[in-house]
PDB file of N, CA and C in Angstrom:
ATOM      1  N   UNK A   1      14.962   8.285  -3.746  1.00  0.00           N
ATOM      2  CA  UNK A   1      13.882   7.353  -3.454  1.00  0.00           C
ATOM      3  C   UNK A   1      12.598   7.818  -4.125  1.00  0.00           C
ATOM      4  N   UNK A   2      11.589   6.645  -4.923  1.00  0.00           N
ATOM      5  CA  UNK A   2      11.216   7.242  -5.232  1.00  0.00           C
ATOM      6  C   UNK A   2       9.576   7.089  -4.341  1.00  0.00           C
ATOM      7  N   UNK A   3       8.537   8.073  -3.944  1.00  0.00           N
ATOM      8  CA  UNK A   3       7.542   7.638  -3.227  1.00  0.00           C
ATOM      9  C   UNK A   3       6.689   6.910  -3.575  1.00  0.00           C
ATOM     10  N   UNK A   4       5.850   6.280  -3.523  1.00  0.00           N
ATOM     11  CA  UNK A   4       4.784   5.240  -3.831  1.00  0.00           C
ATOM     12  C   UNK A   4       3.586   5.450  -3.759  1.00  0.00           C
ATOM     13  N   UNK A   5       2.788   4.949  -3.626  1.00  0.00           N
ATOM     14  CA  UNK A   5       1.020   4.480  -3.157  1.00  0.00           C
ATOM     15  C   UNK A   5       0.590   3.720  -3.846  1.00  0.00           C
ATOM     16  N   UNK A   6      -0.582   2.717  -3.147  1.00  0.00           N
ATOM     17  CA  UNK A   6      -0.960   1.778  -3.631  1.00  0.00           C
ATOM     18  C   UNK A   6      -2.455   1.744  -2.715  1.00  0.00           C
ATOM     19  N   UNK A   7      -3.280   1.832  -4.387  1.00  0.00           N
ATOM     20  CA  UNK A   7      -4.732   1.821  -3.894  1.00  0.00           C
ATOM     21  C   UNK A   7      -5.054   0.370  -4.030  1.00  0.00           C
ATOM     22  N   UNK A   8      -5.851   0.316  -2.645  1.00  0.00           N
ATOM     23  CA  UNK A   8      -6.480  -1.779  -2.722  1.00  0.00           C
ATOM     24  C   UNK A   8      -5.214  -2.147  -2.456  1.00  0.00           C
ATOM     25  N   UNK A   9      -4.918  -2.102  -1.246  1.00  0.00           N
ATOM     26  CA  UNK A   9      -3.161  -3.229  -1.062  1.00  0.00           C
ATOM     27  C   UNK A   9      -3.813  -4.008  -0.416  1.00  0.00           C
ATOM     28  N   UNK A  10      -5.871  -4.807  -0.429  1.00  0.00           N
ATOM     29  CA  UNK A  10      -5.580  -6.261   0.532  1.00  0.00           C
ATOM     30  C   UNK A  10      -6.013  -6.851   0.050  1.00  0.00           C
ATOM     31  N   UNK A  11      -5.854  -6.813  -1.682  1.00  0.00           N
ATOM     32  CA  UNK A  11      -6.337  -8.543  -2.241  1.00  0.00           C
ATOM     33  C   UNK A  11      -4.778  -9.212  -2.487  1.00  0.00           C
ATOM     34  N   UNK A  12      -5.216  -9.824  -3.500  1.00  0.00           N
ATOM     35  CA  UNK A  12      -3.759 -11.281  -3.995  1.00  0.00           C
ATOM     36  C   UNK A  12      -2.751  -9.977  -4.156  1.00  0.00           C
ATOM     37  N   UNK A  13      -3.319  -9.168  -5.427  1.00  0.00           N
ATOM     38  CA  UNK A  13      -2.381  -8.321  -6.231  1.00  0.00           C
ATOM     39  C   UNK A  13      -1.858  -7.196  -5.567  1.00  0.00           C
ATOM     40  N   UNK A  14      -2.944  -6.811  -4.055  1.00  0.00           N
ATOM     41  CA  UNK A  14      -2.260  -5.701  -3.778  1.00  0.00           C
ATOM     42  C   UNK A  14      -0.948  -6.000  -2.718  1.00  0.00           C
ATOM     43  N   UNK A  15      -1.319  -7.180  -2.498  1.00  0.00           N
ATOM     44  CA  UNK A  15      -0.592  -7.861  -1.474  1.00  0.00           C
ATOM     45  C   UNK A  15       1.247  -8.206  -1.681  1.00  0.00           C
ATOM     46  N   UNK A  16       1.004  -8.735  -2.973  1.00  0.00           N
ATOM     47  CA  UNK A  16       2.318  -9.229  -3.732  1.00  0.00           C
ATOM     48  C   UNK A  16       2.761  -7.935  -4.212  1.00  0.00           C
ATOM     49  N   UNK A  17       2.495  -6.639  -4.234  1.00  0.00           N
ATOM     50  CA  UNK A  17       2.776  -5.682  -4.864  1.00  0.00           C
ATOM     51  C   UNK A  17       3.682  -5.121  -3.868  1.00  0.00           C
ATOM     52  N   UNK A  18       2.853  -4.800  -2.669  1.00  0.00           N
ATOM     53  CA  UNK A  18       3.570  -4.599  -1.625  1.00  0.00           C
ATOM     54  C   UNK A  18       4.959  -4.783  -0.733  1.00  0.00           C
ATOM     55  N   UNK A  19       4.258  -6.865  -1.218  1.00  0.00           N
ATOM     56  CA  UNK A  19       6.229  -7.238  -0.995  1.00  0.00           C
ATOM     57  C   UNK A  19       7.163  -6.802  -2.281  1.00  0.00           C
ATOM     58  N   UNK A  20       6.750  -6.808  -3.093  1.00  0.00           N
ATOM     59  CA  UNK A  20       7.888  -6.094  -4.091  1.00  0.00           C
ATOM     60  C   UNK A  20       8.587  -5.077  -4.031  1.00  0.00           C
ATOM     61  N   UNK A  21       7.457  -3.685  -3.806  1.00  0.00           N
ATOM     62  CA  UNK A  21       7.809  -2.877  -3.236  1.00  0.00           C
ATOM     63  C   UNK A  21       8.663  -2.467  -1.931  1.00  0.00           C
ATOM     64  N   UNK A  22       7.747  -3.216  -1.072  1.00  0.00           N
ATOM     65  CA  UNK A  22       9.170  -3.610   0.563  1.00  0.00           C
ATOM     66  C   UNK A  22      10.387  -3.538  -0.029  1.00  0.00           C
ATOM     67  N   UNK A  23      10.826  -4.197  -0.972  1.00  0.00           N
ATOM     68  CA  UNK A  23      12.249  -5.099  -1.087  1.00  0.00           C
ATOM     69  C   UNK A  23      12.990  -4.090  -1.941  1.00  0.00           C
ATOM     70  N   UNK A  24      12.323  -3.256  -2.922  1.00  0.00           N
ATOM     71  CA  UNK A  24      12.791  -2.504  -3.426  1.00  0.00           C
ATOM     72  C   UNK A  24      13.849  -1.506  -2.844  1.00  0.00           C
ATOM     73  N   UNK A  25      15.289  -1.431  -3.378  1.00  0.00           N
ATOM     74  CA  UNK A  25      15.718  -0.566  -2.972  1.00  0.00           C
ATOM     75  C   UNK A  25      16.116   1.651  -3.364  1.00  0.00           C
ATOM     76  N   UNK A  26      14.991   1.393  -4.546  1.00  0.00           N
ATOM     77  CA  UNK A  26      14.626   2.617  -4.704  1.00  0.00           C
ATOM     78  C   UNK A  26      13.191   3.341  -4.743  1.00  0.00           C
ATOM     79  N   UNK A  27      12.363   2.208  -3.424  1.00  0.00           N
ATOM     80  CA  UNK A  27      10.988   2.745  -3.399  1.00  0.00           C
ATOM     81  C   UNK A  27      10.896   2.581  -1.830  1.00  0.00           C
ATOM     82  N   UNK A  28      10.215   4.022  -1.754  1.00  0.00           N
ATOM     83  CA  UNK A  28       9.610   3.976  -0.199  1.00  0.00           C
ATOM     84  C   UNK A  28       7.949   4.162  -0.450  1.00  0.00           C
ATOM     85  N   UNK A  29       7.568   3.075   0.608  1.00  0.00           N
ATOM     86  CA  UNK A  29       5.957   3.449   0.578  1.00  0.00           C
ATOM     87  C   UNK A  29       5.634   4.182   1.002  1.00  0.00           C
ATOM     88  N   UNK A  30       4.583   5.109   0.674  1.00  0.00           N
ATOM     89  CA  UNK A  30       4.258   6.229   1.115  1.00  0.00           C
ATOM     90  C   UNK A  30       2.705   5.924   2.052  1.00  0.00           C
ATOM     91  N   UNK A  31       1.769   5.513   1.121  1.00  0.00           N
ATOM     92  CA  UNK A  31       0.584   5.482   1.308  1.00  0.00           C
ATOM     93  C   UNK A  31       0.322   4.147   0.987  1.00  0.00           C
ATOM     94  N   UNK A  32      -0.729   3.466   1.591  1.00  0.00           N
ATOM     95  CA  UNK A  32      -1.326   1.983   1.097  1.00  0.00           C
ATOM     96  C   UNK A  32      -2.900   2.411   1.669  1.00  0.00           C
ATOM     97  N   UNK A  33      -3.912   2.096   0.819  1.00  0.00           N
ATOM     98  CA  UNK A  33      -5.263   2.399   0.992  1.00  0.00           C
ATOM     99  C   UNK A  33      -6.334   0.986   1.013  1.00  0.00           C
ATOM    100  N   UNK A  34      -7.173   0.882   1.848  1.00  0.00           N
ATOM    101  CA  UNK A  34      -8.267   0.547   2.186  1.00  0.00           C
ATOM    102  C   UNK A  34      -9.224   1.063   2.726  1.00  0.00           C
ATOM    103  N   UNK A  35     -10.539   0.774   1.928  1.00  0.00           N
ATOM    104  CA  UNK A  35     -11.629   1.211   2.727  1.00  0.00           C
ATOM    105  C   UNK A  35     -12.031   0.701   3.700  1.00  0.00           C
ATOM    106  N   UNK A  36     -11.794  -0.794   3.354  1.00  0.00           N
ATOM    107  CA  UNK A  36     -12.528  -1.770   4.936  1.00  0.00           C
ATOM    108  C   UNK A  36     -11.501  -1.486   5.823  1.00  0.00           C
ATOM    109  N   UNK A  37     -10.298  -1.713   5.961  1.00  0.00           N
ATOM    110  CA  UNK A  37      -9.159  -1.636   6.653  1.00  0.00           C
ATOM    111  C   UNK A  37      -8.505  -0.461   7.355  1.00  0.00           C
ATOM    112  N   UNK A  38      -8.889   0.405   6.801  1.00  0.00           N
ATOM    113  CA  UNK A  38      -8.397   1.783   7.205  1.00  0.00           C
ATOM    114  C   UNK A  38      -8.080   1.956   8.850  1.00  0.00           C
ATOM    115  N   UNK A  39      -7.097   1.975   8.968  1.00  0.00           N
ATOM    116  CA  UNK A  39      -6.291   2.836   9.793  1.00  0.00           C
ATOM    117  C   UNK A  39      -5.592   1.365  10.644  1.00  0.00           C
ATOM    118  N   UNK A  40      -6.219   0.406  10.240  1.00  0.00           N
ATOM    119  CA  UNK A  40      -4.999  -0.729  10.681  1.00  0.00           C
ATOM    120  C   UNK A  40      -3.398  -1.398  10.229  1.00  0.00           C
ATOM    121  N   UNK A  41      -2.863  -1.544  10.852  1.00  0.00           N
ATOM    122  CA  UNK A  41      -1.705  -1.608  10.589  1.00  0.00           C
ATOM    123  C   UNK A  41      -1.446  -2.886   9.342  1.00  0.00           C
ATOM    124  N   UNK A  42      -0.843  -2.371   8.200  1.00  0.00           N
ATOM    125  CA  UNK A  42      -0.403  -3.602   7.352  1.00  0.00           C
ATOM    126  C   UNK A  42       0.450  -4.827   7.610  1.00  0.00           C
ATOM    127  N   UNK A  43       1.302  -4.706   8.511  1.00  0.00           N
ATOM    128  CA  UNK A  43       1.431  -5.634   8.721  1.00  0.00           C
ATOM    129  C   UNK A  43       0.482  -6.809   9.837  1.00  0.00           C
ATOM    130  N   UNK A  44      -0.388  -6.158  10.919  1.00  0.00           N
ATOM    131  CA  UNK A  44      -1.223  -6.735  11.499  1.00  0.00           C
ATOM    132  C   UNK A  44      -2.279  -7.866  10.717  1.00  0.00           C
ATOM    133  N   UNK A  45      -2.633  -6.917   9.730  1.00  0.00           N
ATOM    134  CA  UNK A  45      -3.487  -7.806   8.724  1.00  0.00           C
ATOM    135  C   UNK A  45      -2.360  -8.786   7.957  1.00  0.00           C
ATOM    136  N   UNK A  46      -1.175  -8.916   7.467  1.00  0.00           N
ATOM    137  CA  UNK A  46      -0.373  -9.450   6.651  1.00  0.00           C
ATOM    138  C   UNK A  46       0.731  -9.721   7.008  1.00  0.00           C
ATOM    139  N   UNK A  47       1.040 -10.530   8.595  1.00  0.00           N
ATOM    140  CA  UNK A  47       2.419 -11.230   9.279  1.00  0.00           C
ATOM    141  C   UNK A  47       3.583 -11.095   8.316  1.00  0.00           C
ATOM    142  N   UNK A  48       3.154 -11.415   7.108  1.00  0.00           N
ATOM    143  CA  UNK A  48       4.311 -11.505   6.106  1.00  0.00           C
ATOM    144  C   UNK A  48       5.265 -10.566   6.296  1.00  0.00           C
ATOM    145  N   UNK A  49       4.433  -9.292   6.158  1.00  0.00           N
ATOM    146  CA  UNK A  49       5.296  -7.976   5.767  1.00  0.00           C
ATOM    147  C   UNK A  49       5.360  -6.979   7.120  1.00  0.00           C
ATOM    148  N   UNK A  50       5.839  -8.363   8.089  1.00  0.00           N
ATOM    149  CA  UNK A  50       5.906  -7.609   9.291  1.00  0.00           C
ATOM    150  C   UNK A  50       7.892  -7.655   9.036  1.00  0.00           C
ATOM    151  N   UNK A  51       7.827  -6.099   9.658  1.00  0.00           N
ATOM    152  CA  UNK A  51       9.322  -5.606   9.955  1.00  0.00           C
ATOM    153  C   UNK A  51       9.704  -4.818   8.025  1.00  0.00           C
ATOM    154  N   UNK A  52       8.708  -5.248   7.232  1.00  0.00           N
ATOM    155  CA  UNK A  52       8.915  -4.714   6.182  1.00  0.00           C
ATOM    156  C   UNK A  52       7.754  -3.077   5.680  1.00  0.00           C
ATOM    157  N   UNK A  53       6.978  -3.682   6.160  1.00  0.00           N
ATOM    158  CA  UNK A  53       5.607  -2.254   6.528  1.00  0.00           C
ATOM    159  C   UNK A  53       4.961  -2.009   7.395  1.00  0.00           C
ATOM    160  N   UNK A  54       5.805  -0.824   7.969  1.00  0.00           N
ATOM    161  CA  UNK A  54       4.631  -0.360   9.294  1.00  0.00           C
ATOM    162  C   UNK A  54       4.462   0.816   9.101  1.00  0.00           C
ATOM    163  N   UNK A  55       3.467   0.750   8.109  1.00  0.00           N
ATOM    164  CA  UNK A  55       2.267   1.920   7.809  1.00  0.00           C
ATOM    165  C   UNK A  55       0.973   1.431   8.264  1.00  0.00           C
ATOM    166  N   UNK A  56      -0.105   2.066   8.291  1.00  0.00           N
ATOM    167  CA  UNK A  56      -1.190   1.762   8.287  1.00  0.00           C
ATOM    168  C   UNK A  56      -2.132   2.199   7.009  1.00  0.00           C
ATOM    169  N   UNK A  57      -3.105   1.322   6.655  1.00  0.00           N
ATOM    170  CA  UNK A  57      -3.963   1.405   5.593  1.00  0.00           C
ATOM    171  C   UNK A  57      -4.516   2.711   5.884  1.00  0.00           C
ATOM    172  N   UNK A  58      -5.065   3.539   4.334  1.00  0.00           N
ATOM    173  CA  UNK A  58      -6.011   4.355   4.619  1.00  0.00           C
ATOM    174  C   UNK A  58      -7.192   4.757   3.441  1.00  0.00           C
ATOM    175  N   UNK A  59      -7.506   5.715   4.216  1.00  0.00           N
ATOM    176  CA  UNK A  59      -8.734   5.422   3.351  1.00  0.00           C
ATOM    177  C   UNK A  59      -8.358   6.183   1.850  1.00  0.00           C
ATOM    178  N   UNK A  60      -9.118   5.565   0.750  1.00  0.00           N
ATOM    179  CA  UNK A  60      -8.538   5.856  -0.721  1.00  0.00           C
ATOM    180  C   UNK A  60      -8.478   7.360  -1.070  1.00  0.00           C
ATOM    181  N   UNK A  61      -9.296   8.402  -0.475  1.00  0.00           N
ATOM    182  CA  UNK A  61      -9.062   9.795  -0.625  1.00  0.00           C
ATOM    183  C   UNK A  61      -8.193  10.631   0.627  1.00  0.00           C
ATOM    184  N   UNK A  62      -7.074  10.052   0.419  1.00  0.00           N
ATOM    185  CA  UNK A  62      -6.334  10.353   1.393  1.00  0.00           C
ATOM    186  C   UNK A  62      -5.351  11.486   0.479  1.00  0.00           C
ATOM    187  N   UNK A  63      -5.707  12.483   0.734  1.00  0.00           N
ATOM    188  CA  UNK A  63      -4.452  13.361   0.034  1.00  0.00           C
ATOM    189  C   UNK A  63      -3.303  13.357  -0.419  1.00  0.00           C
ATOM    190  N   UNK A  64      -2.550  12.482   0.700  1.00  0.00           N
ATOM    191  CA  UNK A  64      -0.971  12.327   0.357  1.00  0.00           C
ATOM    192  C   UNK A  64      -0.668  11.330  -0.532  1.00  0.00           C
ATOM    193  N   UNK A  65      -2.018  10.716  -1.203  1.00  0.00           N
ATOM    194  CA  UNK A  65      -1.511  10.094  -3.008  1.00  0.00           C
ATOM    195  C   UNK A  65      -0.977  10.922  -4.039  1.00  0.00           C
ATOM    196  N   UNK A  66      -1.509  12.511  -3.846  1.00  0.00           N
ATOM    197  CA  UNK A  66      -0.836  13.118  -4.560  1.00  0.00           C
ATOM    198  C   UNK A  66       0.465  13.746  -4.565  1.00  0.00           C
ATOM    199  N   UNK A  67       1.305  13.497  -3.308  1.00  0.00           N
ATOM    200  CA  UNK A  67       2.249  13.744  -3.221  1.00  0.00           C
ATOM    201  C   UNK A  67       3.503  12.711  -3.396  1.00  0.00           C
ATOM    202  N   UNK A  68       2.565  11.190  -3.850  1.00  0.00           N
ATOM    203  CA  UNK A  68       3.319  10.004  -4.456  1.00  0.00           C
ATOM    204  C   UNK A  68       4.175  10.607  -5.912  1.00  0.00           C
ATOM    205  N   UNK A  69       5.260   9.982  -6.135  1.00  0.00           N
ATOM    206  CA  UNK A  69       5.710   9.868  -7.567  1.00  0.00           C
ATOM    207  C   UNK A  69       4.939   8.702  -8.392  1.00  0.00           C
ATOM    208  N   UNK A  70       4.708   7.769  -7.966  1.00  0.00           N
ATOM    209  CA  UNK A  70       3.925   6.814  -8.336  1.00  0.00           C
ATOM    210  C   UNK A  70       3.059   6.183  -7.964  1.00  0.00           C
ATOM    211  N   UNK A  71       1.688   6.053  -8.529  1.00  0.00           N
ATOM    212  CA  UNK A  71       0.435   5.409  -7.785  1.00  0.00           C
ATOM    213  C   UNK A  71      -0.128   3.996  -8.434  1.00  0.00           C
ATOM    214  N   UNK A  72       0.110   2.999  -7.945  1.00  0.00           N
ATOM    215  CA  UNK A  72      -0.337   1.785  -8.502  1.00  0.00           C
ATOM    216  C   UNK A  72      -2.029   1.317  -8.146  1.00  0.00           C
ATOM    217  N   UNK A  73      -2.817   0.961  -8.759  1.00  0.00           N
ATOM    218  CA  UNK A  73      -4.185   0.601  -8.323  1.00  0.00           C
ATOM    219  C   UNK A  73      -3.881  -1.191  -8.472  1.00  0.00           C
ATOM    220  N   UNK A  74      -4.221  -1.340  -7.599  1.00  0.00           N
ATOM    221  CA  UNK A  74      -4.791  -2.809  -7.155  1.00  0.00           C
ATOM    222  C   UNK A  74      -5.915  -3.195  -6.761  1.00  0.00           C
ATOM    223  N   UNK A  75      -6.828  -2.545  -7.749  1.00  0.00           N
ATOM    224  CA  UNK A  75      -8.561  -2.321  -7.590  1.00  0.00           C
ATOM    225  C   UNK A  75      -8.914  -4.050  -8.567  1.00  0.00           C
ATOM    226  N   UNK A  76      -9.873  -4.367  -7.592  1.00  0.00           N
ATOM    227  CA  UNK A  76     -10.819  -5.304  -8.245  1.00  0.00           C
ATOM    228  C   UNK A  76     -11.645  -4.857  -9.792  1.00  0.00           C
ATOM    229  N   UNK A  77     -12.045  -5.976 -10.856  1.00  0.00           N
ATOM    230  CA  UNK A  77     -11.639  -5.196 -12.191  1.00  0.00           C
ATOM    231  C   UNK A  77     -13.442  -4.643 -12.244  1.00  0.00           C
ATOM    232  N   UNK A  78     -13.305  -3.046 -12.738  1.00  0.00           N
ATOM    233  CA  UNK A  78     -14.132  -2.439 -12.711  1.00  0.00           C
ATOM    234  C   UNK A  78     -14.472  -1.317 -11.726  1.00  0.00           C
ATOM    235  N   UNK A  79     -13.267  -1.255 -10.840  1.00  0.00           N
ATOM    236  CA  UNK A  79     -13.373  -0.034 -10.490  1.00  0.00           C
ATOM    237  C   UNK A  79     -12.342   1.145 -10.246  1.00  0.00           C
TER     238      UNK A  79
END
């Protein structure tokens, strides 16, 4: 499996990224980051990806991005 993270998972892109990821059967999410959102549950904010993510958002300097194999940004453009 391989681990994940995904910085900005609550616009369009981080959103659809997410369900991709869900469905994937060689990716586990590791980390999903927000600043506004932090520490609420992803699926609370996003019914969709209820029963598919129950992590909670966190905040973007969260250490355990570096222990992702892969880090996707889903940052608004310019940052």
């Amino acid at each position: 499996m391989i681990k994940v993270g995904v910085v900005g998972g609550t616009g369009y892109t981080g959103v659809e990224l997410l369900r991709l990821l869900a469905q994937h059967p060689g990716a586990v999410l590791e980390v999903i980051t927000s600043r506004k959102e932090t520490g609420m549950v992803v699926a609370d904010l996003f019914p969709s990806l209820r029963g598919r993510v129950d992590i909670a958002f966190t905040d973007p300097d969260n250490p355990a991005l570096r222990r992702c194999d892969a880090v996707f940004f889903a940052t608004p453009n310019g940052v």
